[in-house]
Protein backbone atom coordinates (compact mmCIF):
# COMPACT_ATOMS: atom_id res chain seq x y z
CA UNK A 1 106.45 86.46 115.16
CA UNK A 2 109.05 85.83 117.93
CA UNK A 3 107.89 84.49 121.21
CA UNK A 4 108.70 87.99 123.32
CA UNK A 5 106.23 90.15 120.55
CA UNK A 6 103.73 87.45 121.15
CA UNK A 7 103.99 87.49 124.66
CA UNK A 8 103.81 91.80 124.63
CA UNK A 9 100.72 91.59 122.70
CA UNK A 10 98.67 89.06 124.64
CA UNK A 11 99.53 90.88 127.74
CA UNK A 12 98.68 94.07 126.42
CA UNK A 13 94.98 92.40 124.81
CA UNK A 14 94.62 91.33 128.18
CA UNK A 15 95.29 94.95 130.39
CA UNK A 16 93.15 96.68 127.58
CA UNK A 17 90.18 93.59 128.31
CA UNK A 18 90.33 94.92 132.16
CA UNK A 19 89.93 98.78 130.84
CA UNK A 20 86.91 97.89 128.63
CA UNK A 21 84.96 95.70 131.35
CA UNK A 22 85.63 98.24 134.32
CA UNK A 23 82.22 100.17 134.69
CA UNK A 24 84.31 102.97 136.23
CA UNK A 25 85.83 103.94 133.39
CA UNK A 26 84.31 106.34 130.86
CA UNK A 27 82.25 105.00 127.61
CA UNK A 28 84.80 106.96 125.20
CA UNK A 29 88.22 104.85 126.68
CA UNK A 30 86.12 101.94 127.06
CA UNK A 31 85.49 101.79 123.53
CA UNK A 32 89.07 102.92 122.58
CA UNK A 33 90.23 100.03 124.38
CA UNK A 34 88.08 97.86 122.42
CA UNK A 35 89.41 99.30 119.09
CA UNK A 36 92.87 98.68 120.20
CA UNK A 37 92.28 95.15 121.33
CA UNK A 38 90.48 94.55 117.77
CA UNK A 39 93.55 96.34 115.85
CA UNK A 40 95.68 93.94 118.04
CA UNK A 41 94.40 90.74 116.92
CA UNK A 42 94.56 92.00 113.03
CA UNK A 43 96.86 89.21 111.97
CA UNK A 44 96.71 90.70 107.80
CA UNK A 45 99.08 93.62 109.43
CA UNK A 46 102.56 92.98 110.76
CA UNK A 47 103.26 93.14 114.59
CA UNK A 48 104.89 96.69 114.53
CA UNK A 49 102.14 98.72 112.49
CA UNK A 50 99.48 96.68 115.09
CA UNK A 51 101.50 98.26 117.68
CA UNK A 52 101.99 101.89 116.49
CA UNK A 53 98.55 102.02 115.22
CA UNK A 54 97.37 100.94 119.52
CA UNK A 55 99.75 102.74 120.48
CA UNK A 56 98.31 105.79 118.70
CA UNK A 57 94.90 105.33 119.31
CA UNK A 58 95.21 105.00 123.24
CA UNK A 59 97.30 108.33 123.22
CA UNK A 60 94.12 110.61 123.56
CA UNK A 61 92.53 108.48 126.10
CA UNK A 62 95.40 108.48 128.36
CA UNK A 63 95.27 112.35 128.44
CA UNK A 64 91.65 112.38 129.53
CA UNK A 65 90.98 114.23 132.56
CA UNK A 66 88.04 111.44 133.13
CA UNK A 67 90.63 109.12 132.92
CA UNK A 68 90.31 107.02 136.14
CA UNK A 69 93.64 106.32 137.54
CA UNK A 70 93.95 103.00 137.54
CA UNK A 71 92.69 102.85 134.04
CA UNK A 72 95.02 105.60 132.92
CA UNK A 73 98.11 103.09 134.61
CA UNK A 74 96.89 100.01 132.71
CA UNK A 75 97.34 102.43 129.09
CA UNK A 76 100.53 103.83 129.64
CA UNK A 77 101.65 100.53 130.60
CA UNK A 78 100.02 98.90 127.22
CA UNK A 79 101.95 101.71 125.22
CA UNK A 80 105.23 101.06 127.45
CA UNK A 81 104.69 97.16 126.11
CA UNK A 82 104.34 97.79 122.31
CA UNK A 83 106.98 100.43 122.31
CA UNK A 84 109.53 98.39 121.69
CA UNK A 85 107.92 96.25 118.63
CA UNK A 86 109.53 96.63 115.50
CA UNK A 87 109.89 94.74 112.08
């Protein structure tokens, strides 16, 4: 895996980390963000199907009306990060 995928990732495990601790946000993202941060450290799955498959599951969330703002900022900005990973 190049350095630049390795370095989107990580960054990305680490915004969804700050969604899942923030008590402010609701239970249902929480946990979404903990299912993406699990499907991110697959390593049996190549970079690009990791990335589609976050990128996928954090879609719903990020529509939520309960959706705190800041929270909401930190997924579209995970998505924005593993756009761009392909095979």
């Amino acid at each position: 895996m190049d350095p630049e995928t390795q370095r989107s990732i990580d960054q990305s495990k680490y915004l969804l980390k700050q969604v899942s601790e923030d008590s402010n946000v609701p239970r249902n993202i929480r946990r979404a963000a903990v299912e993406a941060i699990a499907i991110l450290e697959k390593e049996e799955d190549s970079p690009a199907i990791r990335a589609q498959n976050v990128i996928s599951i954090l879609e719903e969330p990020s529509l939520d009306p309960n959706c705190p703002r800041q929270a909401r900022t930190k997924i579209w900005h995970v998505s924005s990060l593993l756009e761009p990973i392909r095979d």
